[in-house]
C-alpha atoms as a PDB file:
ATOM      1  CA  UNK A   1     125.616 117.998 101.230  1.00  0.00           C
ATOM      2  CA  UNK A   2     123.840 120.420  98.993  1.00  0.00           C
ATOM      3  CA  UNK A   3     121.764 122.832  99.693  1.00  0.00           C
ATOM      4  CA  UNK A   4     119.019 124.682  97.475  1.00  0.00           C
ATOM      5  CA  UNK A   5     118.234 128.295  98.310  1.00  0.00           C
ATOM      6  CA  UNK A   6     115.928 131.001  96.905  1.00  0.00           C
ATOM      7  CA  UNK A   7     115.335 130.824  93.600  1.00  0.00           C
ATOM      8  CA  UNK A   8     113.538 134.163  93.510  1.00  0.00           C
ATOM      9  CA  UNK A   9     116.120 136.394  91.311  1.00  0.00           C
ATOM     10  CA  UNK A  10     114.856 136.124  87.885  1.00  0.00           C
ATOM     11  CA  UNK A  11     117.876 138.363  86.620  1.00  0.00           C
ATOM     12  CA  UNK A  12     119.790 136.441  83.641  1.00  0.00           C
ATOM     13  CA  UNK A  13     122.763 134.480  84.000  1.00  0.00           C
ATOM     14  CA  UNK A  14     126.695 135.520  82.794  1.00  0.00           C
ATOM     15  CA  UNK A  15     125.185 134.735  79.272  1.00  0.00           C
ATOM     16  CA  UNK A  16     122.719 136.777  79.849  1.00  0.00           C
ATOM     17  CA  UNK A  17     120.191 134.287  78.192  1.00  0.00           C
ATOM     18  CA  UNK A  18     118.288 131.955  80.690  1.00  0.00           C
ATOM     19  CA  UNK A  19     117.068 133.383  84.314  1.00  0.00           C
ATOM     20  CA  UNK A  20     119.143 132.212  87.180  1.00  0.00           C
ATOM     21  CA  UNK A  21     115.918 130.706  88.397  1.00  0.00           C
ATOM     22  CA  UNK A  22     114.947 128.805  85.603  1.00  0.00           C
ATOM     23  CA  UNK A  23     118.360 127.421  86.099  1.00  0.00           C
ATOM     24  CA  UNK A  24     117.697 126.676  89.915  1.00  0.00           C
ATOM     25  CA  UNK A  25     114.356 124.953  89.117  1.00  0.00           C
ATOM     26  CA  UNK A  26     115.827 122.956  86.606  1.00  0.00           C
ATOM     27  CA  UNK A  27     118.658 121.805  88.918  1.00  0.00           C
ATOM     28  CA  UNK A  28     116.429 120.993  91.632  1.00  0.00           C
ATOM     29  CA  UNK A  29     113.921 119.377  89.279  1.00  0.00           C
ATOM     30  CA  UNK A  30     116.341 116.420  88.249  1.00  0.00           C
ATOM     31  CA  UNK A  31     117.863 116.132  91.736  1.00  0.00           C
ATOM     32  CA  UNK A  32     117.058 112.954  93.601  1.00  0.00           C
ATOM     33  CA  UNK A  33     115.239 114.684  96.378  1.00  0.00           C
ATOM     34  CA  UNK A  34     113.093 116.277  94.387  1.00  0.00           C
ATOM     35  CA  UNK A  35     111.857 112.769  93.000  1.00  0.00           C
ATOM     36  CA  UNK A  36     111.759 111.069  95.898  1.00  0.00           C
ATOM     37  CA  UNK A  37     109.536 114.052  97.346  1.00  0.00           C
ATOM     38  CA  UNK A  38     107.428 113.196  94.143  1.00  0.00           C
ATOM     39  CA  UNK A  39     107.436 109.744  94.869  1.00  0.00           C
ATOM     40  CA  UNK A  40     106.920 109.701  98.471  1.00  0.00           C
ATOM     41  CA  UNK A  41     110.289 107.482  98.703  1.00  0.00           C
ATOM     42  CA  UNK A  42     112.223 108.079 101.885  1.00  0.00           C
ATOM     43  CA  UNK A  43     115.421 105.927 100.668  1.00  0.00           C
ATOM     44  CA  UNK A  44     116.908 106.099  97.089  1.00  0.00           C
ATOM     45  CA  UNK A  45     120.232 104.162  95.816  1.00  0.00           C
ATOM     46  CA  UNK A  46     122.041 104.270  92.897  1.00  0.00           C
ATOM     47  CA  UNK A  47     125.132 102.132  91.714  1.00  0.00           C
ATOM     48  CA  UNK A  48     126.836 104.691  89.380  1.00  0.00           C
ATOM     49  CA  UNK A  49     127.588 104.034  86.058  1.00  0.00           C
ATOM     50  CA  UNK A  50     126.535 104.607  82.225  1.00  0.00           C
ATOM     51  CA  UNK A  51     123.343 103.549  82.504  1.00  0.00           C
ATOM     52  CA  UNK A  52     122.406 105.608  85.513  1.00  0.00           C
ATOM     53  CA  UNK A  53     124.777 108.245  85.630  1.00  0.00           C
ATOM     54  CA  UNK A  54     122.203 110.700  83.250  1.00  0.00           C
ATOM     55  CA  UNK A  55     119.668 109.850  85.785  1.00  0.00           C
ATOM     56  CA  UNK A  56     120.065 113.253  88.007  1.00  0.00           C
ATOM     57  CA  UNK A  57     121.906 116.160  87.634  1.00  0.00           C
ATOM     58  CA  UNK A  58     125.037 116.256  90.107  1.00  0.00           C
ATOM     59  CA  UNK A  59     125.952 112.157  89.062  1.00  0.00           C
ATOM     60  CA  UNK A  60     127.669 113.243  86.458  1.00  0.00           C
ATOM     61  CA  UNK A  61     130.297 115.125  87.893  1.00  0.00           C
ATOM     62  CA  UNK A  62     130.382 112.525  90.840  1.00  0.00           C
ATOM     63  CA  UNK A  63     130.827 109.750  88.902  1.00  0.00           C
ATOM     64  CA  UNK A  64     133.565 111.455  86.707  1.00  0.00           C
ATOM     65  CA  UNK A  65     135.416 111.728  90.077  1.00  0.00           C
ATOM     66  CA  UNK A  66     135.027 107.870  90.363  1.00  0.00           C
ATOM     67  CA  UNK A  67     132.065 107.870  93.148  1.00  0.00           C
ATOM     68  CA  UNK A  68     130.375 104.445  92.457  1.00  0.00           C
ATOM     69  CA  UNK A  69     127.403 104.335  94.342  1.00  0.00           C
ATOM     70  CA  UNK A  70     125.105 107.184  95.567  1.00  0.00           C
ATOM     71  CA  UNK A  71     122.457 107.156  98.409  1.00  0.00           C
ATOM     72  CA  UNK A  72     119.758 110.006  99.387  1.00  0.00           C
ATOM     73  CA  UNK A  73     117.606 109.406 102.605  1.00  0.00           C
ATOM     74  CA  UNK A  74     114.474 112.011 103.645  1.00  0.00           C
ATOM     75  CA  UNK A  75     114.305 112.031 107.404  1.00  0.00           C
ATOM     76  CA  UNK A  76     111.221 113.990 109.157  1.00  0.00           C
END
């Protein structure tokens, strides 16, 4: 699970070049929730591999860990 808290400190990061919240909103802005909230989807799936695995930020790493499949679901 991952959670996304405040992104309200606009100090820099350790390089001291781009704001720790311009580095939250960026995260957040290629997650999957994020587009499904723009979409209005309540169900996303993804079979990881090279042709999807650029698709959101935290596939990546999952995939280089040897996940193969990855599913989000919104609830209310």
């Amino acid at each position: 699970m991952h959670e996304y808290g405040r992104t309200g400190f606009e100090g820099p990061d350790v390089t001291g070049t781009v704001s720790l919240d311009a580095q939250a909103t960026e995260v957040w802005q290629r997650s999957p929730f994020y587009r499904m909230l723009e979409t209005g989807a309540s169900l996303l799936r993804r079979r990881l591999g090279p042709d999807t695995v650029g698709e959101f930020s935290l596939l990546p790493e999952w995939y280089a860990a040897g996940l193969t499949e990855y599913v989000a679901v919104l609830t209310q």
